[in-house]
Protein backbone atom coordinates (compact mmCIF):
# COMPACT_ATOMS: atom_id res chain seq x y z
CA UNK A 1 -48.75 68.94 156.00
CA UNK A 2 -47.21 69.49 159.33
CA UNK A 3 -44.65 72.31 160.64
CA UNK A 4 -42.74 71.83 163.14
CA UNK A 5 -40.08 74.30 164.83
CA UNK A 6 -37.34 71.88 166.61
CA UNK A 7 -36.94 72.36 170.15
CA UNK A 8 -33.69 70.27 170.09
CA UNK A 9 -30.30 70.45 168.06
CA UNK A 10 -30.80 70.22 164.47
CA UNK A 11 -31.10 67.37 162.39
CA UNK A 12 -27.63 66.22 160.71
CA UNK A 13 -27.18 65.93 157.17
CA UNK A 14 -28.18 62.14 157.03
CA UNK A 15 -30.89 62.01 159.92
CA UNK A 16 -34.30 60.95 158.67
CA UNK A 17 -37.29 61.66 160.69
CA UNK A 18 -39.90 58.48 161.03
CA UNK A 19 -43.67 59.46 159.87
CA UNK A 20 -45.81 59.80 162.72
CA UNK A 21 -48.34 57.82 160.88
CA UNK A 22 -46.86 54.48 160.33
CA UNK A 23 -43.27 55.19 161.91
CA UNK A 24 -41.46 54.43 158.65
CA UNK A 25 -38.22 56.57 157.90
CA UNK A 26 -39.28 59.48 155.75
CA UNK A 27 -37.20 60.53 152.96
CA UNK A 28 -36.09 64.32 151.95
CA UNK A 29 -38.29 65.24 149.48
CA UNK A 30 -37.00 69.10 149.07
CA UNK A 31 -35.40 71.85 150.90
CA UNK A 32 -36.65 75.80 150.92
CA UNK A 33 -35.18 78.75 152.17
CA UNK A 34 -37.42 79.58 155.91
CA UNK A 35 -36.97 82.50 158.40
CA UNK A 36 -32.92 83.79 158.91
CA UNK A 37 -30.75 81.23 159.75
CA UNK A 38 -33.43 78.85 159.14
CA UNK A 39 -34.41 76.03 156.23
CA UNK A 40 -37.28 74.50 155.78
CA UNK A 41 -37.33 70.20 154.83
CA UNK A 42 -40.38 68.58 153.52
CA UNK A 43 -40.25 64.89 154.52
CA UNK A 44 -42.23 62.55 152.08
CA UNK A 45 -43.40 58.63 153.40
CA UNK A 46 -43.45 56.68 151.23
CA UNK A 47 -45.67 53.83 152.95
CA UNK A 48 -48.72 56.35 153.95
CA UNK A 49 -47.50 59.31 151.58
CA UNK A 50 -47.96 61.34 154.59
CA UNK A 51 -45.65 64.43 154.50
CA UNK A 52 -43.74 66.77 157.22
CA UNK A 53 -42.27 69.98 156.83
CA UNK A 54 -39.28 71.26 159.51
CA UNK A 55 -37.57 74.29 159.80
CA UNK A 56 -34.04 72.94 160.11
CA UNK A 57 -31.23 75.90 162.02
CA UNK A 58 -28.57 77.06 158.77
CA UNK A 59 -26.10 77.90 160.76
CA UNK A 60 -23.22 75.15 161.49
CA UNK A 61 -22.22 77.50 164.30
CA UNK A 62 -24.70 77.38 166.28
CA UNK A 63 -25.43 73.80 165.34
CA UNK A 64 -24.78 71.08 168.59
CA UNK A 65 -22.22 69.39 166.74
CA UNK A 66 -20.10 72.44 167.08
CA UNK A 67 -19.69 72.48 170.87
CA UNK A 68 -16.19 71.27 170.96
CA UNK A 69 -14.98 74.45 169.72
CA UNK A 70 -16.23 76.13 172.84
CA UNK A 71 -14.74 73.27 175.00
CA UNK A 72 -11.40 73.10 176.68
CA UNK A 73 -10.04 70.84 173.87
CA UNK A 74 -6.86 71.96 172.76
CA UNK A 75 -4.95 70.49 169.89
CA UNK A 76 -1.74 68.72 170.34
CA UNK A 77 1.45 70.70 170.83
């Protein structure tokens, strides 16, 4: 099994990460609580049966997809 810690924004609800075997799309096998503000997702292939395991950020916050609400966007008056 291999751990990773992302160095980039976390994954979205419906990203799957390819195997770094065979490069097939890996699906979610299960989900465990990990460190604070952290998850941890096991990734299963189903080619090579290789599996992955990332710690995935909890927090929608601090997630990249909520940027705009620290942008200049304004809603419409």
């Amino acid at each position: 099994m291999h751990l990773a810690y992302p160095t980039e924004p976390s994954l979205i609800l419906i990203e799957r990460p390819r195997c770094r075997k065979c490069q097939t799309r890996m699906n979610l096998a299960r989900i465990m609580p990990g460190p604070k503000g952290y998850d941890y997702r096991t990734f299963e292939c189903t080619k090579c049966d290789c599996t992955d395991m990332i710690a995935v950020c909890t927090d929608p916050m601090k997630s990249a997809s909520a940027g705009w609400i620290h942008s200049n966007l304004n809603p419409p008056v």
